[in-house]
PDB file of N, CA and C in Angstrom:
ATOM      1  N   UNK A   1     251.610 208.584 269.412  1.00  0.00           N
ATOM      2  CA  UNK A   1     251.570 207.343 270.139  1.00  0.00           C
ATOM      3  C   UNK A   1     252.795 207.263 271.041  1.00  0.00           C
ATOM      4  N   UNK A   2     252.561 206.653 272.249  1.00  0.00           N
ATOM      5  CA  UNK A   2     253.624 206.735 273.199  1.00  0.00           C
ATOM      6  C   UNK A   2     254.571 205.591 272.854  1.00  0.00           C
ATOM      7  N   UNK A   3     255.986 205.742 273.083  1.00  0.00           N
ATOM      8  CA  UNK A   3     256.706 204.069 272.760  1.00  0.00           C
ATOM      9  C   UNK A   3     256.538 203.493 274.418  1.00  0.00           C
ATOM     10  N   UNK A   4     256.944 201.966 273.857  1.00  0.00           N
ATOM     11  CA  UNK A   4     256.543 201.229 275.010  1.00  0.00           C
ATOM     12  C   UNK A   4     257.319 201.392 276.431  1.00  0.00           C
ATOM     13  N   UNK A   5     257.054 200.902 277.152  1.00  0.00           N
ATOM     14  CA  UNK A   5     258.138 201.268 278.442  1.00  0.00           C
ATOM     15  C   UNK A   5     259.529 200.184 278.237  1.00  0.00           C
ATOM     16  N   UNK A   6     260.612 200.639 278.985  1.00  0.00           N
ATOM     17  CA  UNK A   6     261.478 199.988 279.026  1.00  0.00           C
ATOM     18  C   UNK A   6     261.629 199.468 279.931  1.00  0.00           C
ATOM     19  N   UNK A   7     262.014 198.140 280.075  1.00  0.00           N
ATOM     20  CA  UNK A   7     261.934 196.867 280.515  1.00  0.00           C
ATOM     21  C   UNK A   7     263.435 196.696 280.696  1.00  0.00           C
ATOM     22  N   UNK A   8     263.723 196.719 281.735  1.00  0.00           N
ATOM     23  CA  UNK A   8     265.408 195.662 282.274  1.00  0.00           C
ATOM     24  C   UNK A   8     264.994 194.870 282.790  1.00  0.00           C
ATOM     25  N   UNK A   9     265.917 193.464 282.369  1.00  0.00           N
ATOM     26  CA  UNK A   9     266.122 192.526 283.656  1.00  0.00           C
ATOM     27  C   UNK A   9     267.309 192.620 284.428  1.00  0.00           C
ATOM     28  N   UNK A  10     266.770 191.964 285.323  1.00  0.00           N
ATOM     29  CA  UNK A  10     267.577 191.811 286.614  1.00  0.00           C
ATOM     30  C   UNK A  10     268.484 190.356 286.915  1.00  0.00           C
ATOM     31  N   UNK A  11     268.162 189.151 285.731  1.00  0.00           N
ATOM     32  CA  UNK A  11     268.604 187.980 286.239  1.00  0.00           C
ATOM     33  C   UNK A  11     269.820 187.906 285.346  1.00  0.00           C
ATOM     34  N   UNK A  12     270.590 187.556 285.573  1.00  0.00           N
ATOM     35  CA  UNK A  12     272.186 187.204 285.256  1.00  0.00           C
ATOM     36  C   UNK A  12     272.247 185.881 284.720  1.00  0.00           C
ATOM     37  N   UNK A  13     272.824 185.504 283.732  1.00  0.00           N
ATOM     38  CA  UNK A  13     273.286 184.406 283.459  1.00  0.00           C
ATOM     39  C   UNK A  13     274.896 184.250 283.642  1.00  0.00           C
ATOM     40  N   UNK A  14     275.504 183.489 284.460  1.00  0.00           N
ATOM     41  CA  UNK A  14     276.938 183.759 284.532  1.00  0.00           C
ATOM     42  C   UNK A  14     277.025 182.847 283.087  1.00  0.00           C
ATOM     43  N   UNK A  15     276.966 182.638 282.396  1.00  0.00           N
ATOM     44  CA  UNK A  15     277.207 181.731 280.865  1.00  0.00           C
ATOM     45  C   UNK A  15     277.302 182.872 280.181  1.00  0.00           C
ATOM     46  N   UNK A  16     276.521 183.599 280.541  1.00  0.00           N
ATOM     47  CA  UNK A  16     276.833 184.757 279.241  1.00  0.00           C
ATOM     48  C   UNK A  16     277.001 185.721 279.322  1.00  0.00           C
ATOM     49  N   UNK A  17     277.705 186.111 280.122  1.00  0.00           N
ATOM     50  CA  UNK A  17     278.650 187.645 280.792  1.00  0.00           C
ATOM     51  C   UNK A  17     279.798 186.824 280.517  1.00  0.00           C
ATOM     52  N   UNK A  18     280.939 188.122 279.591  1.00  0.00           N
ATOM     53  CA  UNK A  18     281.904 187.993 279.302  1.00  0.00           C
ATOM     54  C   UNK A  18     283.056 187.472 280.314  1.00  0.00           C
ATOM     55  N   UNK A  19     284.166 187.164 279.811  1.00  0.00           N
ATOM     56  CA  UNK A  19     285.078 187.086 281.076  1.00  0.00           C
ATOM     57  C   UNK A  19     285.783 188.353 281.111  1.00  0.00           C
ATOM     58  N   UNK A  20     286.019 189.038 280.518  1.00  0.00           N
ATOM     59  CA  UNK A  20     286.260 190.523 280.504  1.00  0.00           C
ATOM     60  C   UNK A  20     285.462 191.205 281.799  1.00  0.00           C
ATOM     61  N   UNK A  21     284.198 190.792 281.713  1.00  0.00           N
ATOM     62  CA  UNK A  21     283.326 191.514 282.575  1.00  0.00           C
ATOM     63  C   UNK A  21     283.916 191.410 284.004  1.00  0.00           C
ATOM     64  N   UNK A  22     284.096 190.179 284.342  1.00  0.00           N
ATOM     65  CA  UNK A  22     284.327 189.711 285.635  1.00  0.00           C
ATOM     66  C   UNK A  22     285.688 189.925 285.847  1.00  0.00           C
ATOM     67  N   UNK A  23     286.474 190.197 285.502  1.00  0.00           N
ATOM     68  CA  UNK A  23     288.019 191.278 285.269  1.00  0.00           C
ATOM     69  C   UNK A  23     288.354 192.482 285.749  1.00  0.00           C
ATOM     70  N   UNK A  24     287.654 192.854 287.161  1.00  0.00           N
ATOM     71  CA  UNK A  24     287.699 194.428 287.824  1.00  0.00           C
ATOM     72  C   UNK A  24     288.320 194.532 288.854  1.00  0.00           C
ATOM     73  N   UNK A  25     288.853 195.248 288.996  1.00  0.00           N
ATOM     74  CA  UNK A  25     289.931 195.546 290.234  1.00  0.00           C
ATOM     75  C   UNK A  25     288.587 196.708 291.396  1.00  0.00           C
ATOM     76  N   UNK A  26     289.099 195.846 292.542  1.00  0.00           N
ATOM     77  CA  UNK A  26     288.048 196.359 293.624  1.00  0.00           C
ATOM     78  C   UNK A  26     288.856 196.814 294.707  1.00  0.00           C
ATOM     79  N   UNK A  27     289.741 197.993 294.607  1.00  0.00           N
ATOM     80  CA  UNK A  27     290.212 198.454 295.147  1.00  0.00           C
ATOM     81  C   UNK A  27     289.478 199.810 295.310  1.00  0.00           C
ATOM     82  N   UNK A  28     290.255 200.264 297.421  1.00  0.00           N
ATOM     83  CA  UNK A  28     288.965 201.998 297.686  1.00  0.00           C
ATOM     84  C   UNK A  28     290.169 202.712 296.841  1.00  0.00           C
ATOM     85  N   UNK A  29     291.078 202.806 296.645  1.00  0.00           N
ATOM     86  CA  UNK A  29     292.215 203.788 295.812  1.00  0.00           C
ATOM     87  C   UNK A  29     293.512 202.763 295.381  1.00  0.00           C
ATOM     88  N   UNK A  30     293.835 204.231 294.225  1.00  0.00           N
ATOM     89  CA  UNK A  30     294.888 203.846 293.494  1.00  0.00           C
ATOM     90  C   UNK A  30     295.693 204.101 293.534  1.00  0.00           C
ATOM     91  N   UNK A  31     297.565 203.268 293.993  1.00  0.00           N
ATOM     92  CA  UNK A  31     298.701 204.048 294.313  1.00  0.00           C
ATOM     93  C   UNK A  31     298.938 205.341 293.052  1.00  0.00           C
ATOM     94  N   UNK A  32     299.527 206.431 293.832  1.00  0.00           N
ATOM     95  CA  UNK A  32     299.739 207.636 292.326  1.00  0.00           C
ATOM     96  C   UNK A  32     300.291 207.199 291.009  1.00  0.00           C
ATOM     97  N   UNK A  33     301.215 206.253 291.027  1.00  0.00           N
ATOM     98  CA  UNK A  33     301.841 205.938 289.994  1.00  0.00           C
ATOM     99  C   UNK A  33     301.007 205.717 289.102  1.00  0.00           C
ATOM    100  N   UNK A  34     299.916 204.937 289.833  1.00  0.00           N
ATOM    101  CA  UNK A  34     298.768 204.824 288.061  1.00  0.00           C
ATOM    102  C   UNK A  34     298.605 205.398 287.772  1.00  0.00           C
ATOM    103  N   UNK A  35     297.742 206.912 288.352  1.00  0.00           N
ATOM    104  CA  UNK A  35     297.259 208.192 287.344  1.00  0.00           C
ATOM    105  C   UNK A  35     298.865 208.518 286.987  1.00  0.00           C
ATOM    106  N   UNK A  36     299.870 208.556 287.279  1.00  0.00           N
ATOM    107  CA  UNK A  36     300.746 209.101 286.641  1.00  0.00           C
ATOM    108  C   UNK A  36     300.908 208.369 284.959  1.00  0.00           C
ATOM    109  N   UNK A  37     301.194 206.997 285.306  1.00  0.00           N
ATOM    110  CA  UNK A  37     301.059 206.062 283.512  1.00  0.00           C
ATOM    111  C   UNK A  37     300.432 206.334 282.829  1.00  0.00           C
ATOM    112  N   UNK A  38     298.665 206.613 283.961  1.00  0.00           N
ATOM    113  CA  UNK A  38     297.771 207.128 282.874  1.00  0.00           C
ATOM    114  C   UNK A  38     297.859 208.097 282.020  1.00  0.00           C
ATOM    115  N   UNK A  39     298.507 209.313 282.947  1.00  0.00           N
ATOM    116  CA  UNK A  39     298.865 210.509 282.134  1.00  0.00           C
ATOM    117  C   UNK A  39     299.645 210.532 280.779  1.00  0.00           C
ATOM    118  N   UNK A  40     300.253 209.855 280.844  1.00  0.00           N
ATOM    119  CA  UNK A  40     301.884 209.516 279.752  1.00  0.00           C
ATOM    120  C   UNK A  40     301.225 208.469 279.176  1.00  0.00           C
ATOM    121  N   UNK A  41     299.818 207.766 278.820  1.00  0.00           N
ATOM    122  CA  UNK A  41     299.778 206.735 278.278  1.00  0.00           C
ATOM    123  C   UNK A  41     300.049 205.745 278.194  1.00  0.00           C
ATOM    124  N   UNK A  42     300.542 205.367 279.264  1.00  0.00           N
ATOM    125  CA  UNK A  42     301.485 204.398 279.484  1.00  0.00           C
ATOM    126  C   UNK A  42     300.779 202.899 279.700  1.00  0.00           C
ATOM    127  N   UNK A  43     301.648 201.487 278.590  1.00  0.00           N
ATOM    128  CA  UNK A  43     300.682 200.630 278.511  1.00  0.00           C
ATOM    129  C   UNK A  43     300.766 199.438 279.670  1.00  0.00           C
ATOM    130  N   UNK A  44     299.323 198.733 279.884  1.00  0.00           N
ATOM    131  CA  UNK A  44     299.184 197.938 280.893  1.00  0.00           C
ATOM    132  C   UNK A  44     300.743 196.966 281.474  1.00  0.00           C
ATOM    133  N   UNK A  45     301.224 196.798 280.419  1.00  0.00           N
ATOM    134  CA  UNK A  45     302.090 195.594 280.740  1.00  0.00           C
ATOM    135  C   UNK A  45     303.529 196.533 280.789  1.00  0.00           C
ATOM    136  N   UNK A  46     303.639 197.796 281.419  1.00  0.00           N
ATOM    137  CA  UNK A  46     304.478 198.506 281.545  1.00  0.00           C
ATOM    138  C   UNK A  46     304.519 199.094 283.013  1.00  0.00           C
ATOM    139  N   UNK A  47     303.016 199.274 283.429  1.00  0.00           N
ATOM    140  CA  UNK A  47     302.553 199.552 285.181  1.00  0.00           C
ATOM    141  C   UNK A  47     302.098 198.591 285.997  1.00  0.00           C
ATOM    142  N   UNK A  48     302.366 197.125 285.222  1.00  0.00           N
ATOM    143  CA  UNK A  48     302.210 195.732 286.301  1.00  0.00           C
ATOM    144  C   UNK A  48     303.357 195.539 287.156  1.00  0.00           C
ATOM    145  N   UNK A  49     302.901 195.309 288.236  1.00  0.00           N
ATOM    146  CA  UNK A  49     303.876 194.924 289.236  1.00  0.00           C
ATOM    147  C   UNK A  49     304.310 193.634 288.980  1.00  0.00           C
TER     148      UNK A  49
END
């Protein structure tokens, strides 16, 4: 027996998307220094300007 098809929606509730979600940096690039922190692990509140 086949399983059923999968079904996405498309409609958004802004009520129930995290605020995390809406938390993205929309930048076309990243000065080097970040991949550099990244490299060394280095934590968020250490590569804030």
């Amino acid at each position: 027996m086949d399983a059923p098809p999968l079904v996405l929606t498309v409609n958004l509730r802004p009520d129930e998307v995290d605020k995390e979600a809406m938390n993205l940096d929309t930048m076309w690039e990243y000065p080097e220094e970040f991949y550099l922190a990244a490299e060394r692990h280095a934590m968020p509140s250490e590569i804030e300007a």
